[in-house]
N, C-alpha and C. Protein backbone atom coordinates (compact mmCIF):
# COMPACT_ATOMS: atom_id res chain seq x y z
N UNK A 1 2.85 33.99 0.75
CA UNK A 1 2.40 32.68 1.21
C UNK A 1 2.79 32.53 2.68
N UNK A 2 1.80 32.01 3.44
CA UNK A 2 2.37 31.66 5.15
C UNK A 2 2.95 30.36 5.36
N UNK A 3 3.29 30.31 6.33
CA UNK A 3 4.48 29.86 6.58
C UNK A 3 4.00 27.77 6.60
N UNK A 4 2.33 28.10 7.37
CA UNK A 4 1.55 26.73 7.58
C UNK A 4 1.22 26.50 5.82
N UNK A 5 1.13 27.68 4.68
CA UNK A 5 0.80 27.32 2.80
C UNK A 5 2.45 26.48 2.34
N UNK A 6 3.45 27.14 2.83
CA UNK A 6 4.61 26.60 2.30
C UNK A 6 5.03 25.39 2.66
N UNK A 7 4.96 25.28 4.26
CA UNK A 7 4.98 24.08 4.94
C UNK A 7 4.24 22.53 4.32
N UNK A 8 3.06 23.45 4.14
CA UNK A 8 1.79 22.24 3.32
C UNK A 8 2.38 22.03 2.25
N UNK A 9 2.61 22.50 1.79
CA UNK A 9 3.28 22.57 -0.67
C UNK A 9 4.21 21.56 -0.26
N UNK A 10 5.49 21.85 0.70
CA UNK A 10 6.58 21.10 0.32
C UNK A 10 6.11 19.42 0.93
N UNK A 11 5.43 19.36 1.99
CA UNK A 11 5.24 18.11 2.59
C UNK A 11 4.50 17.23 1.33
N UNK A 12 3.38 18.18 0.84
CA UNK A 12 2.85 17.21 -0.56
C UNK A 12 3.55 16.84 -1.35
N UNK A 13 4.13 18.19 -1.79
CA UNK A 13 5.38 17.92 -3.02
C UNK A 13 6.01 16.60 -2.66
N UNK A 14 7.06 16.81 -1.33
CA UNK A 14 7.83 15.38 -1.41
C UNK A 14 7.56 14.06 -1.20
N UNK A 15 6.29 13.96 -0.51
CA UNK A 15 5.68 12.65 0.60
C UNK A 15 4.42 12.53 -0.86
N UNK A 16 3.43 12.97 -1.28
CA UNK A 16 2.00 12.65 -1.76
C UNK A 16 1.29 12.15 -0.55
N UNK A 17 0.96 12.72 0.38
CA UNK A 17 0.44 11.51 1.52
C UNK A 17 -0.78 11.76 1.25
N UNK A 18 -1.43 10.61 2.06
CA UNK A 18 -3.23 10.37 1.91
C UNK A 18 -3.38 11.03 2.44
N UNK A 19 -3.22 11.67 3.40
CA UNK A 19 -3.41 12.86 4.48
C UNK A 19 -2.17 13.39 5.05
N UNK A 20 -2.76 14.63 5.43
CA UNK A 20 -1.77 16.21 5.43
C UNK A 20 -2.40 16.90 6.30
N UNK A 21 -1.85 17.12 7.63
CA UNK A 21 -2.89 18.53 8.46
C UNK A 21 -1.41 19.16 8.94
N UNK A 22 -1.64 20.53 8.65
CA UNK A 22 -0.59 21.06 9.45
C UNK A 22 -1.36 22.40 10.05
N UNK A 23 -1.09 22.39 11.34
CA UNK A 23 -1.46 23.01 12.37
C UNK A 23 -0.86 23.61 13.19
N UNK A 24 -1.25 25.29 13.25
CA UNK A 24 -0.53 26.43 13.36
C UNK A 24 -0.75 26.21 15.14
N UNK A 25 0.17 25.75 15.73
CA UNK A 25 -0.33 26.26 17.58
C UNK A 25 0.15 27.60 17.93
N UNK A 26 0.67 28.46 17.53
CA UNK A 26 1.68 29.11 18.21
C UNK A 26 0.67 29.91 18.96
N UNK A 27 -0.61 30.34 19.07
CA UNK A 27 -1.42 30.93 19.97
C UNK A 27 -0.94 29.86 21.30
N UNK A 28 -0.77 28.71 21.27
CA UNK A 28 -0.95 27.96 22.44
C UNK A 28 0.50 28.26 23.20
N UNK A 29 1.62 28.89 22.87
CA UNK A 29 3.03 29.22 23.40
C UNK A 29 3.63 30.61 23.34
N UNK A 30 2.66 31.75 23.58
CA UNK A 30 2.43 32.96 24.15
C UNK A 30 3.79 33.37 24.59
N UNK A 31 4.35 34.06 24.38
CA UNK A 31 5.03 33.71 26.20
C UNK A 31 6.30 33.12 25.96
N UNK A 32 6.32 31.83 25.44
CA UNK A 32 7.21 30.76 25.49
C UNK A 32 8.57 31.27 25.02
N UNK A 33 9.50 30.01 25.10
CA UNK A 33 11.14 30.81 24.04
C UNK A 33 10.31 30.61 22.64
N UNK A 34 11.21 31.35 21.44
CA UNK A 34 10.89 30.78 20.12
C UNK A 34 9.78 31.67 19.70
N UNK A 35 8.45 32.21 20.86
CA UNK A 35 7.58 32.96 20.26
C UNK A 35 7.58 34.09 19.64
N UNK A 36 7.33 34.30 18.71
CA UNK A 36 6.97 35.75 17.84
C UNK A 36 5.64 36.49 17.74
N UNK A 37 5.31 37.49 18.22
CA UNK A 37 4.24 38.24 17.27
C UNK A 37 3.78 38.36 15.94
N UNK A 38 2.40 37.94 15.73
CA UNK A 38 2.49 37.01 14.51
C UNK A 38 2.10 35.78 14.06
N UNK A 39 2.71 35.03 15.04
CA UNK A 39 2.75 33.16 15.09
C UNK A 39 3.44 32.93 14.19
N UNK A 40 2.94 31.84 13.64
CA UNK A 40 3.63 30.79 12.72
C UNK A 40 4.75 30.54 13.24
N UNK A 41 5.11 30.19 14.60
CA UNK A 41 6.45 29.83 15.27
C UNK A 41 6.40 28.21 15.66
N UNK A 42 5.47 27.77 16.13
CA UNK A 42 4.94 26.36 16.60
C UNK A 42 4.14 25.72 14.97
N UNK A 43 4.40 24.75 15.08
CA UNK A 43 3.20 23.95 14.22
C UNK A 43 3.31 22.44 14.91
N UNK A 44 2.20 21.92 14.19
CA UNK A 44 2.20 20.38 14.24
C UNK A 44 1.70 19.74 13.05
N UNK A 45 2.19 18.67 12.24
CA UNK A 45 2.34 18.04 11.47
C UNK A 45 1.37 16.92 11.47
N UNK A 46 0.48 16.28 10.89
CA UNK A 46 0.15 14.80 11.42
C UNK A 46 -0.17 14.55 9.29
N UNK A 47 1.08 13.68 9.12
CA UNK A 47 1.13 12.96 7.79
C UNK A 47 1.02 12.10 7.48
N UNK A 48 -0.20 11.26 6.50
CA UNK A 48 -0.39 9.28 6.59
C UNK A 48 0.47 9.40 5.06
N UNK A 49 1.54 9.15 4.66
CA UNK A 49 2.59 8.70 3.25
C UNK A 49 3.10 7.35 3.07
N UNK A 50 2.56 6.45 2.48
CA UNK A 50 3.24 5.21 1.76
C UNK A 50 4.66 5.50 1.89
N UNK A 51 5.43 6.64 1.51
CA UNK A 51 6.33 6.89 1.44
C UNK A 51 7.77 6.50 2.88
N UNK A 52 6.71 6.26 3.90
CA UNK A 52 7.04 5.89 5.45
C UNK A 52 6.84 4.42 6.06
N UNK A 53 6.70 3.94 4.68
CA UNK A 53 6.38 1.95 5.16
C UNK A 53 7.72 1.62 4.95
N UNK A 54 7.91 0.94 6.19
CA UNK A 54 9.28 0.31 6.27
C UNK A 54 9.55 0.78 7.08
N UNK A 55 10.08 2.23 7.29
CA UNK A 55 11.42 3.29 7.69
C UNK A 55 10.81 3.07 9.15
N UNK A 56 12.06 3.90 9.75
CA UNK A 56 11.51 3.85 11.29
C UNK A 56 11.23 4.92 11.67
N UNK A 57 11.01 4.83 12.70
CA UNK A 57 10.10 6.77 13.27
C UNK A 57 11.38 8.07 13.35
N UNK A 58 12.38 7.47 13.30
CA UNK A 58 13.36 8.55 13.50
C UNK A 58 13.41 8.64 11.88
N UNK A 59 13.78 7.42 11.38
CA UNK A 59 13.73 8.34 9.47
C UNK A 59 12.60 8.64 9.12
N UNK A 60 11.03 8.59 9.60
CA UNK A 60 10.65 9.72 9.19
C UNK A 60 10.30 10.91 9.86
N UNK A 61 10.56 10.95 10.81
CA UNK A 61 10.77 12.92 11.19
C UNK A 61 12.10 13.46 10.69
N UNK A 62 13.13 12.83 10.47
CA UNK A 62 13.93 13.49 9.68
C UNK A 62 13.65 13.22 8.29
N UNK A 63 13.18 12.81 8.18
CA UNK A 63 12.70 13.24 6.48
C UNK A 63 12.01 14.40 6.56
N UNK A 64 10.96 14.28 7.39
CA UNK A 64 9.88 15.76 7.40
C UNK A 64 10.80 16.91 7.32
N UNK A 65 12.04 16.47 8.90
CA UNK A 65 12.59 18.08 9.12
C UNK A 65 13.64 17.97 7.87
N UNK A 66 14.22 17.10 7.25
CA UNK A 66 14.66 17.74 5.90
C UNK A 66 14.12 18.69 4.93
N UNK A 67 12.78 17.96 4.62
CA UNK A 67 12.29 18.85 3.35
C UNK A 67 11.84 20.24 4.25
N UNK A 68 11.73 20.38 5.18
CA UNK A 68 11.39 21.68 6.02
C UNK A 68 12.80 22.54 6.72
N UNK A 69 13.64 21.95 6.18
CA UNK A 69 15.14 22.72 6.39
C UNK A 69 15.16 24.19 6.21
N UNK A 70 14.63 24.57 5.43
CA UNK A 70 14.79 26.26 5.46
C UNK A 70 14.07 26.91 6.40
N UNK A 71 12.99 25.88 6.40
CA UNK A 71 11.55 26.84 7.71
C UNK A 71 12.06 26.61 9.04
N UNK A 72 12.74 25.25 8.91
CA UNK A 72 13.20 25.29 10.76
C UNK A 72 14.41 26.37 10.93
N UNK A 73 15.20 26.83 9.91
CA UNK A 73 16.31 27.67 10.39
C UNK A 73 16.42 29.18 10.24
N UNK A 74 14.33 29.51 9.95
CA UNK A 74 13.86 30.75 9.37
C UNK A 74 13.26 31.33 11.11
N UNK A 75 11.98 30.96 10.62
CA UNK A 75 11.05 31.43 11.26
C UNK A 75 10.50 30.23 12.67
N UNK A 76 10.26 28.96 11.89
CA UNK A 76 9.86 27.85 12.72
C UNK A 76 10.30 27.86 13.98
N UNK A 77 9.87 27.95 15.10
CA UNK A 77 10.54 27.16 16.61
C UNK A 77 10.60 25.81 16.65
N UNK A 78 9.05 25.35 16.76
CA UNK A 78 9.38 23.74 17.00
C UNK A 78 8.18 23.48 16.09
N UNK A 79 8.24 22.16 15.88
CA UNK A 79 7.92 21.52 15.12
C UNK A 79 7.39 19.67 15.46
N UNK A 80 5.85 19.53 15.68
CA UNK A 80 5.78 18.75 16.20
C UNK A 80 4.90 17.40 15.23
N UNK A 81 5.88 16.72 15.10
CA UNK A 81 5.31 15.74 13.73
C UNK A 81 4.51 14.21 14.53
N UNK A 82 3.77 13.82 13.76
CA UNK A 82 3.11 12.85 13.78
C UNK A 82 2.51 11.97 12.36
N UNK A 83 3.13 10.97 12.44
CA UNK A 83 3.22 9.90 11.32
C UNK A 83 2.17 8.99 11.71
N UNK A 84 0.53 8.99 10.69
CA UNK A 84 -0.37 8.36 11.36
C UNK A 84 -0.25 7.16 9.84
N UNK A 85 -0.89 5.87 10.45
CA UNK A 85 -0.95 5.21 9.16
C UNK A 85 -1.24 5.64 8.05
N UNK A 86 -0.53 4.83 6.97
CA UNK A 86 -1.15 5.76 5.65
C UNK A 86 -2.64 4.92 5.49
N UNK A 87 -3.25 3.64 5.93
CA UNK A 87 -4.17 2.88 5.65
C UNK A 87 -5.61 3.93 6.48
N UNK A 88 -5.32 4.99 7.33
CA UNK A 88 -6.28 5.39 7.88
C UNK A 88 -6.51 4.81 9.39
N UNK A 89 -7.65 4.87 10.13
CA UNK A 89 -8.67 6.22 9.60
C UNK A 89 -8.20 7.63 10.07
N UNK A 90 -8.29 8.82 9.92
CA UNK A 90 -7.76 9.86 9.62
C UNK A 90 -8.73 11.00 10.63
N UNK A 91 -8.04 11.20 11.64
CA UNK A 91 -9.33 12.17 12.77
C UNK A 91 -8.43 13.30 12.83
């Protein structure tokens, strides 16, 4: 399983969100610190979860980078999240 299939499983698993994109950049940081041959070093996140009404923007990217605790201290470099409403609309 890659790294953007596992990433996806656990974010559903813990959140159920109405929407889920996770998006592999690491073509876009060549070069950069953190890069590997390969990829799957960069991603970006953009999650709409009920699960995030209320909380504030710092509890939920640490929620994200919780349930993603093993991938950030594996393979992951960075990790770039975005918490869009869960009401939509969804681009």
């Amino acid at each position: 399983m890659s790294f953007k299939d596992t990433i996806t499983a656990k974010l559903a698993d813990r959140f159920s969100p109405v929407f889920l994109e996770v998006i592999d950049e690491s073509n876009k940081h060549r070069g950069h610190a953190g890069w590997r041959e390969g990829g799957e070093t960069h991603f970006r996140v953009r999650i709409a979860t009920r699960h995030f009404d209320g909380i504030s923007r710092v509890a939920q990217h640490r929620a994200v980078m919780e349930a993603l605790d093993a991938e950030l201290k594996s393979r992951v470099h960075a990790l770039a999240i975005e918490v869009v409403p869960a009401s939509g609309p969804f681009q």
